[in-house]
Protein backbone atom coordinates (compact mmCIF):
# COMPACT_ATOMS: atom_id res chain seq x y z
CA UNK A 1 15.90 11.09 7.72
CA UNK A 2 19.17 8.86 7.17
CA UNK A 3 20.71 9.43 3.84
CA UNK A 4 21.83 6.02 4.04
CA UNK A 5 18.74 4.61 4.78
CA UNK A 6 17.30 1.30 1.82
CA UNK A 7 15.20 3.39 -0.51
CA UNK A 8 12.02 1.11 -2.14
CA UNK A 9 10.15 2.40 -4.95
CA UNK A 10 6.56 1.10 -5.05
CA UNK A 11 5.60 1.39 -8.41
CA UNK A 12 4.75 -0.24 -11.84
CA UNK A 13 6.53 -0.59 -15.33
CA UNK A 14 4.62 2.37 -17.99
CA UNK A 15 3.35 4.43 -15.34
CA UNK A 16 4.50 8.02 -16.08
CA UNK A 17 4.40 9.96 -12.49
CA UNK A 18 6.97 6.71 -11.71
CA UNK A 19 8.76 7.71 -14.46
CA UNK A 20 8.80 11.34 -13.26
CA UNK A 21 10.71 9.71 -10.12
CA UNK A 22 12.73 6.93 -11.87
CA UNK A 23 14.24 9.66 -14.59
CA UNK A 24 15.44 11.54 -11.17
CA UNK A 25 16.99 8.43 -9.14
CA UNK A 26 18.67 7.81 -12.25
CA UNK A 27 20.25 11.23 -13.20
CA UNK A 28 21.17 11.54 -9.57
CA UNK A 29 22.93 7.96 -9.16
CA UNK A 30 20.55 7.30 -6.10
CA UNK A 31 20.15 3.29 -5.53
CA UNK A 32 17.12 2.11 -4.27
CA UNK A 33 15.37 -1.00 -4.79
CA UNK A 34 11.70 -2.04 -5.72
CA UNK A 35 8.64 -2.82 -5.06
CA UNK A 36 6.42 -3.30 -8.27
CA UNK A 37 2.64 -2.99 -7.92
CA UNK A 38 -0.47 -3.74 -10.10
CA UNK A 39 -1.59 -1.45 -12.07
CA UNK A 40 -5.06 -1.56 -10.57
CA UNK A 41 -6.57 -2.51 -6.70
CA UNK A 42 -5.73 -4.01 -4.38
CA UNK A 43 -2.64 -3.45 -3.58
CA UNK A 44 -1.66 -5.62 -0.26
CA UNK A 45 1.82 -4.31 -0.35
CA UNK A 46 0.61 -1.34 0.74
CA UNK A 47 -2.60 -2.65 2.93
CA UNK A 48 0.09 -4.63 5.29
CA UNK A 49 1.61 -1.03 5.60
CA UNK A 50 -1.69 0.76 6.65
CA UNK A 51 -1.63 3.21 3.59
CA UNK A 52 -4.93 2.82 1.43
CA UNK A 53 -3.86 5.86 -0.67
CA UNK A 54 -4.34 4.00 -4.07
CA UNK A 55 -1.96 6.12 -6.49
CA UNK A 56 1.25 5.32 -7.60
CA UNK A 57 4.05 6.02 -6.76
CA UNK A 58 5.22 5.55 -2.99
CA UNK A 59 9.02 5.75 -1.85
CA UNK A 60 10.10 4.50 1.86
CA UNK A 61 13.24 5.59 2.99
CA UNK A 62 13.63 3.28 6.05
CA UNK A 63 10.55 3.58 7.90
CA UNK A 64 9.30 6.35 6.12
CA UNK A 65 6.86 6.62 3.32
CA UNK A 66 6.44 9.72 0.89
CA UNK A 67 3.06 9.74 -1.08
CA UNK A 68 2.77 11.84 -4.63
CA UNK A 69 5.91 12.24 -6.97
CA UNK A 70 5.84 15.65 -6.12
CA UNK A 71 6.78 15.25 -2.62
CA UNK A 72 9.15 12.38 -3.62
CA UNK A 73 11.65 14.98 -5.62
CA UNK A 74 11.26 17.17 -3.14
CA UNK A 75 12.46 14.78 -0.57
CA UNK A 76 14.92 13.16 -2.70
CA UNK A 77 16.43 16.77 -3.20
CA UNK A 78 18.11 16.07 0.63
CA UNK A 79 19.58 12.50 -0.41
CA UNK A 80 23.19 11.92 -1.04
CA UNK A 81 23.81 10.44 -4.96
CA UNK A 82 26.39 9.93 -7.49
CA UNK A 83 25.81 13.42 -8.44
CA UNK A 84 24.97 16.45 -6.18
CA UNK A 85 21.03 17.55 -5.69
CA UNK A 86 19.92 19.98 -8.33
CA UNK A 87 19.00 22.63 -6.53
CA UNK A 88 22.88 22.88 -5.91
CA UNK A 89 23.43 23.28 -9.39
CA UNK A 90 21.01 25.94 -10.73
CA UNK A 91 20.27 29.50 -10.24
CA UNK A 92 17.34 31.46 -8.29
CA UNK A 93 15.91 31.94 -11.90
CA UNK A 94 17.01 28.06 -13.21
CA UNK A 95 15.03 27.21 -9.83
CA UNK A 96 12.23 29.24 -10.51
CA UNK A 97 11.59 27.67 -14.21
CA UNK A 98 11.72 24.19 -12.53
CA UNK A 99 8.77 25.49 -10.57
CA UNK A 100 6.73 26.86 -13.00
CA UNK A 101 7.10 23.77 -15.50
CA UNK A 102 6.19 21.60 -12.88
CA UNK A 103 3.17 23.32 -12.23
CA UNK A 104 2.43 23.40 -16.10
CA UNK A 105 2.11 20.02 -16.32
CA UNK A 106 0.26 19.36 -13.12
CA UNK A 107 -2.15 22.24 -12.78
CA UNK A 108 -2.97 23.75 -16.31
CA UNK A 109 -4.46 20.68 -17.71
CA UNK A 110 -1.73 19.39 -19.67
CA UNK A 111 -1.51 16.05 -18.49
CA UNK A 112 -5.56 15.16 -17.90
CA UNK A 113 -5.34 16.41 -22.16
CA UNK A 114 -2.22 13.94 -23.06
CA UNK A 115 -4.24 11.41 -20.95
CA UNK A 116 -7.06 12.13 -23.40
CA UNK A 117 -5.52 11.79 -26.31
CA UNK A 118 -3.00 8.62 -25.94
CA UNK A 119 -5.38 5.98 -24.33
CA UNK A 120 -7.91 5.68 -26.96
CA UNK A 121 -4.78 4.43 -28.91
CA UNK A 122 -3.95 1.67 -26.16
CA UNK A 123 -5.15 -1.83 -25.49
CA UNK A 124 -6.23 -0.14 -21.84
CA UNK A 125 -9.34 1.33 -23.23
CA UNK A 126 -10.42 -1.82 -23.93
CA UNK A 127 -9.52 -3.02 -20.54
CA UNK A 128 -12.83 -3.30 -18.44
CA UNK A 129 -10.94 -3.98 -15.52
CA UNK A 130 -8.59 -0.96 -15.69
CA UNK A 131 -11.48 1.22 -16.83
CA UNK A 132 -13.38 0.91 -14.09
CA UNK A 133 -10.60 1.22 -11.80
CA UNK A 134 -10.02 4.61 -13.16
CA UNK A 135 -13.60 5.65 -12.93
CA UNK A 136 -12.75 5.07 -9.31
CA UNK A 137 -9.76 6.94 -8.61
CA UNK A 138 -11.60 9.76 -11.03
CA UNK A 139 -14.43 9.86 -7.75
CA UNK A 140 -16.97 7.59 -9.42
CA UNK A 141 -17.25 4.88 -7.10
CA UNK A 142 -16.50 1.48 -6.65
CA UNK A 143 -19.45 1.16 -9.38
CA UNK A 144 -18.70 3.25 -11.75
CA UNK A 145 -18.34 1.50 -15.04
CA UNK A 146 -15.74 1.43 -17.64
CA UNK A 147 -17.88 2.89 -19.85
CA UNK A 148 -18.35 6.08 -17.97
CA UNK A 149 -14.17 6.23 -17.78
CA UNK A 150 -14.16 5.49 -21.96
CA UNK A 151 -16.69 8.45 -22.07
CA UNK A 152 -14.38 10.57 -20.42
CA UNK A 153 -11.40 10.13 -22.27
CA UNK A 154 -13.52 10.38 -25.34
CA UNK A 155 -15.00 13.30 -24.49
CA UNK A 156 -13.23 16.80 -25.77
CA UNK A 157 -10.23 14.57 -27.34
CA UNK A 158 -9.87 17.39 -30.16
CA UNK A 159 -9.97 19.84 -27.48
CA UNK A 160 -7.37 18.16 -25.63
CA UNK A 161 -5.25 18.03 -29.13
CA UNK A 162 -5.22 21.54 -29.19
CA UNK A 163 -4.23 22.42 -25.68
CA UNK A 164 -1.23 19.83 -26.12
CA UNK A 165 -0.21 21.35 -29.21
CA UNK A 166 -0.20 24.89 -27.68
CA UNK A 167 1.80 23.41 -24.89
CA UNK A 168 4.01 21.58 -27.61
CA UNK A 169 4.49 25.26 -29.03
CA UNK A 170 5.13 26.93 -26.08
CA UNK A 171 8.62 24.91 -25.73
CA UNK A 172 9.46 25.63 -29.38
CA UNK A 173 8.90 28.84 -29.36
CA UNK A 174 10.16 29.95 -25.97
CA UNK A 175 12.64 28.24 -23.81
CA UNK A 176 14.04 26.13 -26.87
CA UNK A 177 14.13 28.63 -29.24
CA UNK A 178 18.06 29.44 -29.08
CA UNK A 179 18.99 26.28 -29.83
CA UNK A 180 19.71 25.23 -26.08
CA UNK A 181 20.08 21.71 -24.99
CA UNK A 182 18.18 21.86 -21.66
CA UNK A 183 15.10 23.74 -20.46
CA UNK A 184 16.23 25.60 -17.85
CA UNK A 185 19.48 26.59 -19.96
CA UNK A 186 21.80 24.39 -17.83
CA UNK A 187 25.13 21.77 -18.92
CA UNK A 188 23.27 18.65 -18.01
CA UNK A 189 19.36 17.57 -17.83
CA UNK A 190 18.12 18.79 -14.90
CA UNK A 191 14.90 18.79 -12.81
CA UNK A 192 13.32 21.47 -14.98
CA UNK A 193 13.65 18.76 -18.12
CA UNK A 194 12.65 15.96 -15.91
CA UNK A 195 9.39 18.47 -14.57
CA UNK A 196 8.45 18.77 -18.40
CA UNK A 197 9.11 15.59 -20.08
CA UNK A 198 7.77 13.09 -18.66
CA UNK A 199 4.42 13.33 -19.77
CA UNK A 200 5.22 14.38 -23.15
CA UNK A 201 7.91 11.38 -23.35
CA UNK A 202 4.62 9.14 -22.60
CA UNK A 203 3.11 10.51 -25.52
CA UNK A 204 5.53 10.22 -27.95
CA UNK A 205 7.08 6.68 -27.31
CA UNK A 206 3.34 5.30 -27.54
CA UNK A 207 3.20 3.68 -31.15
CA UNK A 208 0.11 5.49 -32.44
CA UNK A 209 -0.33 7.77 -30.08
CA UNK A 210 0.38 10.56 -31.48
CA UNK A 211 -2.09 12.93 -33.74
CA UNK A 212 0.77 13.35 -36.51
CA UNK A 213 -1.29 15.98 -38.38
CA UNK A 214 -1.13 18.69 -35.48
CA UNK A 215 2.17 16.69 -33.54
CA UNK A 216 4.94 15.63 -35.11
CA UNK A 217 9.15 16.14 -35.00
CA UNK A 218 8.51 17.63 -38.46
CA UNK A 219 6.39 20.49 -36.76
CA UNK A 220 7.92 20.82 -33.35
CA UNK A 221 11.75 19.71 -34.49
CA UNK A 222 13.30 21.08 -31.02
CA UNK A 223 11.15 19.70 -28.63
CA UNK A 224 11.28 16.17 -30.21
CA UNK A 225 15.05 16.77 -30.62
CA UNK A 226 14.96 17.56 -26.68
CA UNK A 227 13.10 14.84 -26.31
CA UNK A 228 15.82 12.57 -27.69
CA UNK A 229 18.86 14.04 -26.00
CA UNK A 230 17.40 13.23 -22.58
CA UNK A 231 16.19 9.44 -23.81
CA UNK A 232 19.81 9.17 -24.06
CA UNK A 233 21.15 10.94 -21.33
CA UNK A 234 18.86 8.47 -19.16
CA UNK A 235 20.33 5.70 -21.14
CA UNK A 236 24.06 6.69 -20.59
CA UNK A 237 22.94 7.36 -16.47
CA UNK A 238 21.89 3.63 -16.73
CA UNK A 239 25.29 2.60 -17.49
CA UNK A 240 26.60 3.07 -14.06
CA UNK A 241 23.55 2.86 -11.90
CA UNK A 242 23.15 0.13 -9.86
CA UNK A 243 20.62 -2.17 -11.14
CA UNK A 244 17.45 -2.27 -8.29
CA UNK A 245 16.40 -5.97 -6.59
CA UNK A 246 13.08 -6.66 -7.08
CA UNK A 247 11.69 -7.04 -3.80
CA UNK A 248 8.51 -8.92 -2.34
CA UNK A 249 5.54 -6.84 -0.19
CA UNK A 250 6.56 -9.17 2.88
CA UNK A 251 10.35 -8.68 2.11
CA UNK A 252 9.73 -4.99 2.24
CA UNK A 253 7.53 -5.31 5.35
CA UNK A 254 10.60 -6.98 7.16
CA UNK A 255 12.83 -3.81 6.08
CA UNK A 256 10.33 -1.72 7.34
CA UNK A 257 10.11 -3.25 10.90
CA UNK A 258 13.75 -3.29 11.61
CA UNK A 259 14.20 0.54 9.98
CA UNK A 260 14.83 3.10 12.68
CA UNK A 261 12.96 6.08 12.79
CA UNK A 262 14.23 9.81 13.55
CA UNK A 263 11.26 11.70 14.62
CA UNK A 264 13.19 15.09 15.59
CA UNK A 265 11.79 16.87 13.14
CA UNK A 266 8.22 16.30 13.63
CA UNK A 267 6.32 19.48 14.11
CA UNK A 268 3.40 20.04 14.42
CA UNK A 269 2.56 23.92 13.66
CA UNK A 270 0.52 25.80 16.12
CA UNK A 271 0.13 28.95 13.73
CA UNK A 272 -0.89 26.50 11.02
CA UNK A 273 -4.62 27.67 10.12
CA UNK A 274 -5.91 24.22 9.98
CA UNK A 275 -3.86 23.48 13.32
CA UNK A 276 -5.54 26.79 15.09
CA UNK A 277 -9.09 25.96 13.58
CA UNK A 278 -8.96 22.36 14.97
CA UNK A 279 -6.89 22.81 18.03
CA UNK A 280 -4.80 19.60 17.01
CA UNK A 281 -2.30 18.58 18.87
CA UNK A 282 0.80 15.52 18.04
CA UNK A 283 -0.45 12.00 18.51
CA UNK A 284 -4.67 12.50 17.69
CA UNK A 285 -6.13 10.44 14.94
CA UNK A 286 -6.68 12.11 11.90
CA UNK A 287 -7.10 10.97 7.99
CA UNK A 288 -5.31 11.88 4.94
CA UNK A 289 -6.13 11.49 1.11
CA UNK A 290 -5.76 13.52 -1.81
CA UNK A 291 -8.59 16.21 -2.86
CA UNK A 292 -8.21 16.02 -6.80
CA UNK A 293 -8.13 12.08 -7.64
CA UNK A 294 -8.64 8.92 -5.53
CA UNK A 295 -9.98 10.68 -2.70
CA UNK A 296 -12.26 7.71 -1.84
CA UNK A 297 -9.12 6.47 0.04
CA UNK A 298 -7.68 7.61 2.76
CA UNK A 299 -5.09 6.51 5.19
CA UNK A 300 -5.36 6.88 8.78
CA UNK A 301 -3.04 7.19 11.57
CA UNK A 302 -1.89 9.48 14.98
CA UNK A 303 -0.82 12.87 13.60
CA UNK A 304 3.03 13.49 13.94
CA UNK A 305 3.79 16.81 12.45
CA UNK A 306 2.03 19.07 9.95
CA UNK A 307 3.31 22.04 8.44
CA UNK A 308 2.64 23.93 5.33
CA UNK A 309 4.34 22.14 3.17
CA UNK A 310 3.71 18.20 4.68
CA UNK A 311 1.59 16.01 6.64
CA UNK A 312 3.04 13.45 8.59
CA UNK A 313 0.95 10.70 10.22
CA UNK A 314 1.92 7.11 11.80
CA UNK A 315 -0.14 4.26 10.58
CA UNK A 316 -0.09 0.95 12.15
CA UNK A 317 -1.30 -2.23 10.76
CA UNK A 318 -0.58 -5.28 13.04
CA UNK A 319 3.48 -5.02 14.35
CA UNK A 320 3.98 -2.67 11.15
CA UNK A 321 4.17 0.90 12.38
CA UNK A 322 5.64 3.12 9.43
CA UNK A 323 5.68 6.99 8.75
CA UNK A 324 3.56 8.17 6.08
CA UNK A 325 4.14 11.70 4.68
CA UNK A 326 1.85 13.89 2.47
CA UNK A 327 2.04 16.90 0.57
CA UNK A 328 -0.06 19.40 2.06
CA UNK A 329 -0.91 20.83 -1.45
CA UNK A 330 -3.85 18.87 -3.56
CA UNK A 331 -4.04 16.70 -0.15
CA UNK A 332 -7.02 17.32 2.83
CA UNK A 333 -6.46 16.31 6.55
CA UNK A 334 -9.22 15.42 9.12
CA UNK A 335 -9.54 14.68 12.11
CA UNK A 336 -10.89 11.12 12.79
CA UNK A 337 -11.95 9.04 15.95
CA UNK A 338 -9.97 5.27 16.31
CA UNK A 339 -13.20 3.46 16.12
CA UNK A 340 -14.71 5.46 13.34
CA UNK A 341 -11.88 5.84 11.34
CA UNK A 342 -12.66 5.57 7.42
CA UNK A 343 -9.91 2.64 6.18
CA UNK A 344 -11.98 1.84 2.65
């Protein structure tokens, strides 16, 4: 991977895993550029590219593509900025925290419960298009109605109030409790802040939102103080970022062809358990997609390398060939024939 490689973000304004990625690229100084995307299918930025993964975000670094925000930090981690990465600035134990927040707000819950209890406040819930195009990416189908979506975000909202509380608790109690500026107990926001706020920074800047009677800066005065500080450290970063171009699907496409790719890294791991199972071996078709949500979609190309941590495949769609990488965690691989090969 070049460092100095054109970085395109594929996302769209208000969606909160781009925000996860945006608050990064901005704390970091990185410049990229951007790609933005409707909020619901298609997408034929991405279709020209031969990825039919359906979430957002996406991130190319010349010809390669990184699905999940997840795998986008993780990536971005080994990119030169305006500041240094920030695993070069925190401790084994600072490190640690940034692990276990991250998986707080991905795997207990917390965000599927924020989702829960900010969209009945938002014109989306009234949006038949964007319903049902959630009910999709949920697993329902193509014909799943927005009705069935409403019913789910309806559906243990009180619940959902109380597990978001708790969590709202946890930082007011614990990790904030001293007084400290940042999570992880460092001089400047850093990834453990950006792991944890993003989601709650959805909730809160949502007029309405918010259940003040169980939520509020009067109850939880540190985290919504926390909150604050790093609204404005993002809006000092801004200052002297680079501002991004706004870039077309067939200007990006163009970047993309010309963008040399460095393949020396591609492994693909003969003691993986998968690898062993299957007897795969580098270059054989094989299909990727995510196991939790929007798993109806999945890209296809020749494997390149696989490892425990990431899939890489190469998908081509007319004389567009680019690198697509997936995390290997919440994300399936199969093998697939060419003339079989599911592309819905």
């Amino acid at each position: 991977m070049a460092s100095d490689s054109q970085i395109v973000f594929f996302h769209y304004p208000f969606s909160p895993f781009s925000a996860r990625v945006l608050y990064y690229l901005t704390l970091r100084g990185i410049p990229y550029d951007q790609c933005i995307q409707p909020k619901i299918l298609p997408r034929p930025d991405l279709n020209r590219l031969g990825i039919k993964y359906r979430r957002i975000p996406l991130l190319s670094i010349g010809r390669d593509v990184y699905l999940d925000s997840a795998l986008i930090l993780r990536t971005l981690e080994k990119i030169k900025g305006a500041n240094p990465p920030f695993s070069s600035q925190t401790t084994p134990a600072q490190h640690g925290i940034e692990g276990l927040l991250s998986k707080f707000t991905m795997e207990t819950g917390l965000f599927r419960n924020i989702v829960q209890i900010l969209l009945p406040s938002t014109p989306l819930m009234h949006d038949e298009a964007f319903m049902k195009d959630r009910m999709d990416m949920m697993g329902g189908g193509s014909g799943g109605s927005a009705s069935d979506f409403a019913k789910f975000v309806l559906a243990g909202r009180s619940d959902a109030i109380v597990s978001v509380k708790n969590a709202f608790q946890f930082l007011e109690s614990t990790l904030l409790a001293d007084e400290r500026d940042w999570l992880a107990g460092t001089e400047k926001p850093g990834l453990a802040d950006i792991e944890m706020v993003w989601p709650i920074h959805w909730l809160v800047s949502v007029p309405g939102a918010l259940p003040e009677e169980y939520i509020s800066a009067s109850l939880y005065p540190r985290v919504f103080s926390w909150v604050e500080r790093f609204q404005k450290a993002i809006e000092e970063a801004k200052k002297s970022a680079r501002e991004p171009a706004s870039l077309s699907g067939e200007e990006v496409a163009e970047i993309l062809k010309k963008a040399v790719a460095d393949g020396s890294g591609d492994v693909v791991d003969e003691g993986d358990p998968l690898v062993k199972e299957n007897g795969w071996k580098k270059g054989q078709m094989v299909q990727v997609w995510p196991s939790d949500s929007g798993s109806r979609h999945k890209t296809v190309g020749r494997l390149l390398g696989l490892t425990a941590k990431e899939t890489t495949i190469e998908t081509v769609e007319g004389d567009i060939s680019v690198r697509v990488h997936a995390p290997r965690q919440a994300f399936q691989v199969a093998e697939v024939s060419a003339e079989k090969a599911n592309l819905s």
